[in-house]
C-alpha atoms as a PDB file:
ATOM      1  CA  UNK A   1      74.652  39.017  14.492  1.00  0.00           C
ATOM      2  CA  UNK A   2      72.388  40.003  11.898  1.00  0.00           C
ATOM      3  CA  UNK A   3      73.616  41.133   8.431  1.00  0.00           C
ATOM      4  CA  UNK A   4      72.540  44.989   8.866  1.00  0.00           C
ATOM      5  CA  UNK A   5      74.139  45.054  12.442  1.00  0.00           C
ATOM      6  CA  UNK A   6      77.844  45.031  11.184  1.00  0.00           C
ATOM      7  CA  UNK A   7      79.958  46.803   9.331  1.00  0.00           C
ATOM      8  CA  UNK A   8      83.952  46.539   8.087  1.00  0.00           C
ATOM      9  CA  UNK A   9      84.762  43.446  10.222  1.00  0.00           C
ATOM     10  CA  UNK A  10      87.902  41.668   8.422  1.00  0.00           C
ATOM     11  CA  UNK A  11      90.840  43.071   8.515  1.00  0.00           C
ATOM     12  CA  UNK A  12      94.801  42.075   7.366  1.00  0.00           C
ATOM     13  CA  UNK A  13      97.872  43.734   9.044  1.00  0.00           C
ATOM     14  CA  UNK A  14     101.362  43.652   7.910  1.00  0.00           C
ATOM     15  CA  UNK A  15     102.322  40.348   9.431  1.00  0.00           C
ATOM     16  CA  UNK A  16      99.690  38.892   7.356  1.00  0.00           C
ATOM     17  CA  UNK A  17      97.507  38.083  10.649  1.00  0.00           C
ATOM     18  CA  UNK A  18      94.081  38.212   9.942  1.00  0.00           C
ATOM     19  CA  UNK A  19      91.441  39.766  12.661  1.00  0.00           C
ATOM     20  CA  UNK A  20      87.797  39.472  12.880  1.00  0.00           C
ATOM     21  CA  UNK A  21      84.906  41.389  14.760  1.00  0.00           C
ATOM     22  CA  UNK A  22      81.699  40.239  15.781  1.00  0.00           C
ATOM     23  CA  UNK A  23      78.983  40.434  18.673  1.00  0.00           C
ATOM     24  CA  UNK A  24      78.727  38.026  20.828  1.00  0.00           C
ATOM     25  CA  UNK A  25      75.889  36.466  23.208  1.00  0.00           C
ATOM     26  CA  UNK A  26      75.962  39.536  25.065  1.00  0.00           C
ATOM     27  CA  UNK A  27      75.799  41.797  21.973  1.00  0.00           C
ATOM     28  CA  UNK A  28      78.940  43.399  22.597  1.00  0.00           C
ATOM     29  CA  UNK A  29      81.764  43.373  20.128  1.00  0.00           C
ATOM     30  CA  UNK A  30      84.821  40.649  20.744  1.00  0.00           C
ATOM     31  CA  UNK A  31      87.668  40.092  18.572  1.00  0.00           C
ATOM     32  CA  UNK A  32      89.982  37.059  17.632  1.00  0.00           C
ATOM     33  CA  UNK A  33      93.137  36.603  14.973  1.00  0.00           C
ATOM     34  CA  UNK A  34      94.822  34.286  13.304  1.00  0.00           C
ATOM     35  CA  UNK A  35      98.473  33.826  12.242  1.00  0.00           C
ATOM     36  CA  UNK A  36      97.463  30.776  10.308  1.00  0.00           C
ATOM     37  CA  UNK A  37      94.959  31.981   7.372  1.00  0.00           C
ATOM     38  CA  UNK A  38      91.898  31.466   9.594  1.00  0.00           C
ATOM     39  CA  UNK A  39      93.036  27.720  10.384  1.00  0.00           C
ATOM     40  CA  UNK A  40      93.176  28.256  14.345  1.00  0.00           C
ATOM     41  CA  UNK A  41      91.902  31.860  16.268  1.00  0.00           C
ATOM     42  CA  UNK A  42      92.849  33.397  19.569  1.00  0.00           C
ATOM     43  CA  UNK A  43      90.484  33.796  22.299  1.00  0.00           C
ATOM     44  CA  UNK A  44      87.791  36.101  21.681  1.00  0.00           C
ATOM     45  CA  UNK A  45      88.433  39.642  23.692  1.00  0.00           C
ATOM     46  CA  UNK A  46      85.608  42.065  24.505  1.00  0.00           C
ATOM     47  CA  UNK A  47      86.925  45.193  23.259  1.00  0.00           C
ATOM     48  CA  UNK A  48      84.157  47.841  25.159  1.00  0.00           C
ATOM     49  CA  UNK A  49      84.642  49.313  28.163  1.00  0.00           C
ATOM     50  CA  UNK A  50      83.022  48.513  31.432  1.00  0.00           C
ATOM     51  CA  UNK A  51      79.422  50.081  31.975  1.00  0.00           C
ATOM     52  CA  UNK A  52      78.058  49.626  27.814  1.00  0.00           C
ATOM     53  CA  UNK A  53      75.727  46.678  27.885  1.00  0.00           C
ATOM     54  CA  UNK A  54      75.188  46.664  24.618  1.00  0.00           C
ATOM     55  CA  UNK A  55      76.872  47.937  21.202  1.00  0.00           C
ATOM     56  CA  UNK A  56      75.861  47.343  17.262  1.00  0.00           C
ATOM     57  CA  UNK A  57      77.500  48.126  13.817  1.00  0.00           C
ATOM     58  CA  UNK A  58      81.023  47.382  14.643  1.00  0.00           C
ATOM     59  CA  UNK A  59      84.022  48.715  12.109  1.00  0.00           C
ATOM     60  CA  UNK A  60      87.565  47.202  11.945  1.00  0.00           C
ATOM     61  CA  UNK A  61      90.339  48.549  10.925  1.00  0.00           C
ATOM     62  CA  UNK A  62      93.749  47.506  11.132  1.00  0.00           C
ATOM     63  CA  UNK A  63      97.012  49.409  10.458  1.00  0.00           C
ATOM     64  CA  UNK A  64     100.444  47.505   8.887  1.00  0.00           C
ATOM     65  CA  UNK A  65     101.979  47.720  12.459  1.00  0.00           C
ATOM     66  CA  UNK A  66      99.125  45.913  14.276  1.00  0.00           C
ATOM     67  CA  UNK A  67      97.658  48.634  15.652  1.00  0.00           C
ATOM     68  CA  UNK A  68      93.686  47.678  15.796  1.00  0.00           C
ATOM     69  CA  UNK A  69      90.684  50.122  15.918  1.00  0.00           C
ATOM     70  CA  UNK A  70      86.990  49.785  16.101  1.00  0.00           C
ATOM     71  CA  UNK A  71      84.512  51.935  16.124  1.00  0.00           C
ATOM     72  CA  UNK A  72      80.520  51.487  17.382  1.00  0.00           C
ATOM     73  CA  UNK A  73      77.630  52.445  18.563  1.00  0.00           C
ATOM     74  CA  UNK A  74      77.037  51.933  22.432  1.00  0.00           C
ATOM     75  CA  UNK A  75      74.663  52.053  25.291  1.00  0.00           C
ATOM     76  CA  UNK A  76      75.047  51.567  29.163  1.00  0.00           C
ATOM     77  CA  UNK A  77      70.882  51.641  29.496  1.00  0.00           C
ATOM     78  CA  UNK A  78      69.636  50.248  25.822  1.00  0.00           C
ATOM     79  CA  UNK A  79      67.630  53.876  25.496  1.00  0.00           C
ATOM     80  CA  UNK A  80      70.684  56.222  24.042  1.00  0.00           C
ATOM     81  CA  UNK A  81      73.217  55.326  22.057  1.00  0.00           C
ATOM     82  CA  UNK A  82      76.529  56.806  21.053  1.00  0.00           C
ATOM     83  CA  UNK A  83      79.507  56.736  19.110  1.00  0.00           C
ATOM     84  CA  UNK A  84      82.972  54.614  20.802  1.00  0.00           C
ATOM     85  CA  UNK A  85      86.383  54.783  19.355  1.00  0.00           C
ATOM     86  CA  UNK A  86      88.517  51.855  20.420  1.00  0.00           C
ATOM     87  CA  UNK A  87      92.423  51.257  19.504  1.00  0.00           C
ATOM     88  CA  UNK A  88      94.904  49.051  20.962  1.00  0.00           C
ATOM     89  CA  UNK A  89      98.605  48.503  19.890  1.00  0.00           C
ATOM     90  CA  UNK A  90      99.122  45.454  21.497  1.00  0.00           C
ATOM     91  CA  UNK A  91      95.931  43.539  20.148  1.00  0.00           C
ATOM     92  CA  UNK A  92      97.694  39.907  19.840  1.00  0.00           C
ATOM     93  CA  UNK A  93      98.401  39.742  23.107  1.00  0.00           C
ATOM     94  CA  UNK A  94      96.261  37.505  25.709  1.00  0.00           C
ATOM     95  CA  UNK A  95      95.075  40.310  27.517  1.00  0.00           C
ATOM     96  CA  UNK A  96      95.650  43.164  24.809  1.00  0.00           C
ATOM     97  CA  UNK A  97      94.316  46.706  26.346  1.00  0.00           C
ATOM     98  CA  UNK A  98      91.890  48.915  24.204  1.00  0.00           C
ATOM     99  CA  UNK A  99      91.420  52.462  24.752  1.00  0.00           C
ATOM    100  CA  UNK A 100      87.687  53.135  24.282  1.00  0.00           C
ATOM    101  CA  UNK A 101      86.492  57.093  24.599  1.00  0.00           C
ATOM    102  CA  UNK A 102      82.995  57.714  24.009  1.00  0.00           C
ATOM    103  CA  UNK A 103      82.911  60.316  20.935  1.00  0.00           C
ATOM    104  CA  UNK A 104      80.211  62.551  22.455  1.00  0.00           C
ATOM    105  CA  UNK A 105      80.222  64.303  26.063  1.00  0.00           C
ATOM    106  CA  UNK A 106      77.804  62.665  28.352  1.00  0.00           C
ATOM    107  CA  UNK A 107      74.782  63.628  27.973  1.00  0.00           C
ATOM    108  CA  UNK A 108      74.967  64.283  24.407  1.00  0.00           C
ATOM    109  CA  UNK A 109      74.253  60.982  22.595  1.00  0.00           C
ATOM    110  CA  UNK A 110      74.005  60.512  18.930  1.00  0.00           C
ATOM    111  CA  UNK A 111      70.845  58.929  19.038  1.00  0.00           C
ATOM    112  CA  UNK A 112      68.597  59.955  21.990  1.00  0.00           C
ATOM    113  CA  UNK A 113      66.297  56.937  21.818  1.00  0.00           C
ATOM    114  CA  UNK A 114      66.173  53.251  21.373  1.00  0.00           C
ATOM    115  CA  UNK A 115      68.154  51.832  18.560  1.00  0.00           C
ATOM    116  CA  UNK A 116      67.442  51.397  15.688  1.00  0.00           C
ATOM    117  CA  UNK A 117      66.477  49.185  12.169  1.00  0.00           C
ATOM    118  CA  UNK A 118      63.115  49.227  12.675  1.00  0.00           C
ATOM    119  CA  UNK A 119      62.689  50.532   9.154  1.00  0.00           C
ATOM    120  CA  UNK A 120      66.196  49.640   7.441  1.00  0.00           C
ATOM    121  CA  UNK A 121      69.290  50.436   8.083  1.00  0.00           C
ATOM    122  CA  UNK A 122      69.858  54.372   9.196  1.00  0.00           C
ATOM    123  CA  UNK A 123      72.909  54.176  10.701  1.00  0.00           C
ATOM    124  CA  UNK A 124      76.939  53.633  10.041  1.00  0.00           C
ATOM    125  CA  UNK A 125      80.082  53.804  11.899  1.00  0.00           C
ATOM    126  CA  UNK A 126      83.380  53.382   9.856  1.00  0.00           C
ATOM    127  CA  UNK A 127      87.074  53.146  11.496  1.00  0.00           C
ATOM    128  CA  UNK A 128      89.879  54.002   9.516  1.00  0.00           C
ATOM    129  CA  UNK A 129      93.788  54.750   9.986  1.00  0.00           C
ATOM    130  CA  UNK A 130      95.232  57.865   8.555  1.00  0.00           C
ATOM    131  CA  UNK A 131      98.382  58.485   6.739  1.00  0.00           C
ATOM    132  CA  UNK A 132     100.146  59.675  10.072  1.00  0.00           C
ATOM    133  CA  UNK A 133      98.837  57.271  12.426  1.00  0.00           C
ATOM    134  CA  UNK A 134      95.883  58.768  14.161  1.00  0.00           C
ATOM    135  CA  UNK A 135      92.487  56.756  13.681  1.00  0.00           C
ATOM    136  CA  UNK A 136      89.500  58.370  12.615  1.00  0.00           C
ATOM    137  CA  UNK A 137      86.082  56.886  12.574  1.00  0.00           C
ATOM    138  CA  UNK A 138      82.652  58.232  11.152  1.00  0.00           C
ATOM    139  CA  UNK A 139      79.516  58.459  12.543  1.00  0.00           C
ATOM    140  CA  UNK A 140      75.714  58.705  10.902  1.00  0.00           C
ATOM    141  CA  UNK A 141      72.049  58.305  12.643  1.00  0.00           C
ATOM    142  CA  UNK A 142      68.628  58.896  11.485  1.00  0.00           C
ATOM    143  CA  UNK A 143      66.822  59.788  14.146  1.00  0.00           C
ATOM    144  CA  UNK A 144      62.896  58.540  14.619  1.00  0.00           C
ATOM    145  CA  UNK A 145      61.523  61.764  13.349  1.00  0.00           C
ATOM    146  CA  UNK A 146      63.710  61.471  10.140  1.00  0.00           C
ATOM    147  CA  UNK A 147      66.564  63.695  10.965  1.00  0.00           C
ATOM    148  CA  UNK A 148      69.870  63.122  10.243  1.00  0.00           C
ATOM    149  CA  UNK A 149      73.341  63.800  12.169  1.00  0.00           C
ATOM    150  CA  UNK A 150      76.769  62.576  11.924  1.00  0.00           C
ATOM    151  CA  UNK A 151      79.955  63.479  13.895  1.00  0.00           C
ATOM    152  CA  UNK A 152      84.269  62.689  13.244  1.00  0.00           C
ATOM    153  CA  UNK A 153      86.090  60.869  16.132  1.00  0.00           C
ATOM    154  CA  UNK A 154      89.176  61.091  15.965  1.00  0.00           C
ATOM    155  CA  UNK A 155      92.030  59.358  18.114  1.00  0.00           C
ATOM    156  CA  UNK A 156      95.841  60.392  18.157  1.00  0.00           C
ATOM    157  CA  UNK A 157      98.602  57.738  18.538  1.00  0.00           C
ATOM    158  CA  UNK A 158     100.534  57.733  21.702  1.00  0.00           C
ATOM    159  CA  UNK A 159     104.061  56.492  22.586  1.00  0.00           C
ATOM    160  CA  UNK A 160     105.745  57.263  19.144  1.00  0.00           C
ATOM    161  CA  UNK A 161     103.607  54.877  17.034  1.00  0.00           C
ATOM    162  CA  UNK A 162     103.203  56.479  13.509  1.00  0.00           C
ATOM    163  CA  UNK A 163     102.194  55.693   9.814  1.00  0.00           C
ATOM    164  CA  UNK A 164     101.340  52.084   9.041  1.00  0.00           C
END
């Protein structure tokens, strides 16, 4: 992955477990932790949802509790890209389960042509976990003629899980 095609990707929870974020050969985000301090990882899970083929500029955040989300940019056809909001509770488990809604309606990407960098960096996605447990993630593109847009996702907690 290139320097300009991430974003947060570290993160600590409460436990002390540290989780990373990173693209792999597919270009698709997977992530790994460690109990140890980084001295041995889990195996690397693919956090996007079946159909995107491809996603860049990947943010992690994770709350005290464990609770893990990402946000990206994602395409199923490498022409439009949009905003993805992932979160999982369970995250340290072998097969953990994300939830992954896209953040526009179909049909509505964020950035109606191929991505992106051509000229610098023009776009950022940031996760982060709010004070009563709902995750929240920002969104910015340029688009080719210049323009600019941005959009909030935001994702409430379910089963009980508040705060951090």
């Amino acid at each position: 992955m290139s320097a300009n095609q991430s974003s947060d990707t570290l993160a600590l929870d409460g436990a002390g477990r540290l989780y990373t974020l990173w693209s792999d050969e597919a270009g698709l985000p997977v992530l790994a932790w460690s109990a140890n301090r980084g001295h041995t990882w889990s195996q690397p899970v693919r956090i996007t949802p079946a159909g995107v083929v491809q996603a860049v500029l990947p943010s992690l955040t994770v709350a005290a509790d464990g609770r893990i989300g990402v946000s990206y940019y994602g395409t199923t056809d490498k022409q439009v890209w949009t905003g993805f909001m992932a979160i999982s509770a369970d995250g340290t488990r072998p097969q953990p389960e994300f939830a992954t809604p896209a953040v526009t309606p179909p049909g509505a990407p964020l950035m109606p042509e191929p991505c992106c960098w051509a000229s610098g960096p023009q776009e950022y996605t940031a996760a982060r976990w709010a004070p009563d447990g709902s995750l929240w993630a920002a969104f910015a593109a340029t688009t080719a003629k210049g323009d600019a847009r941005g959009i909030m996702g935001h994702l409430v907690p379910v089963g009980g899980k508040r705060g951090q």
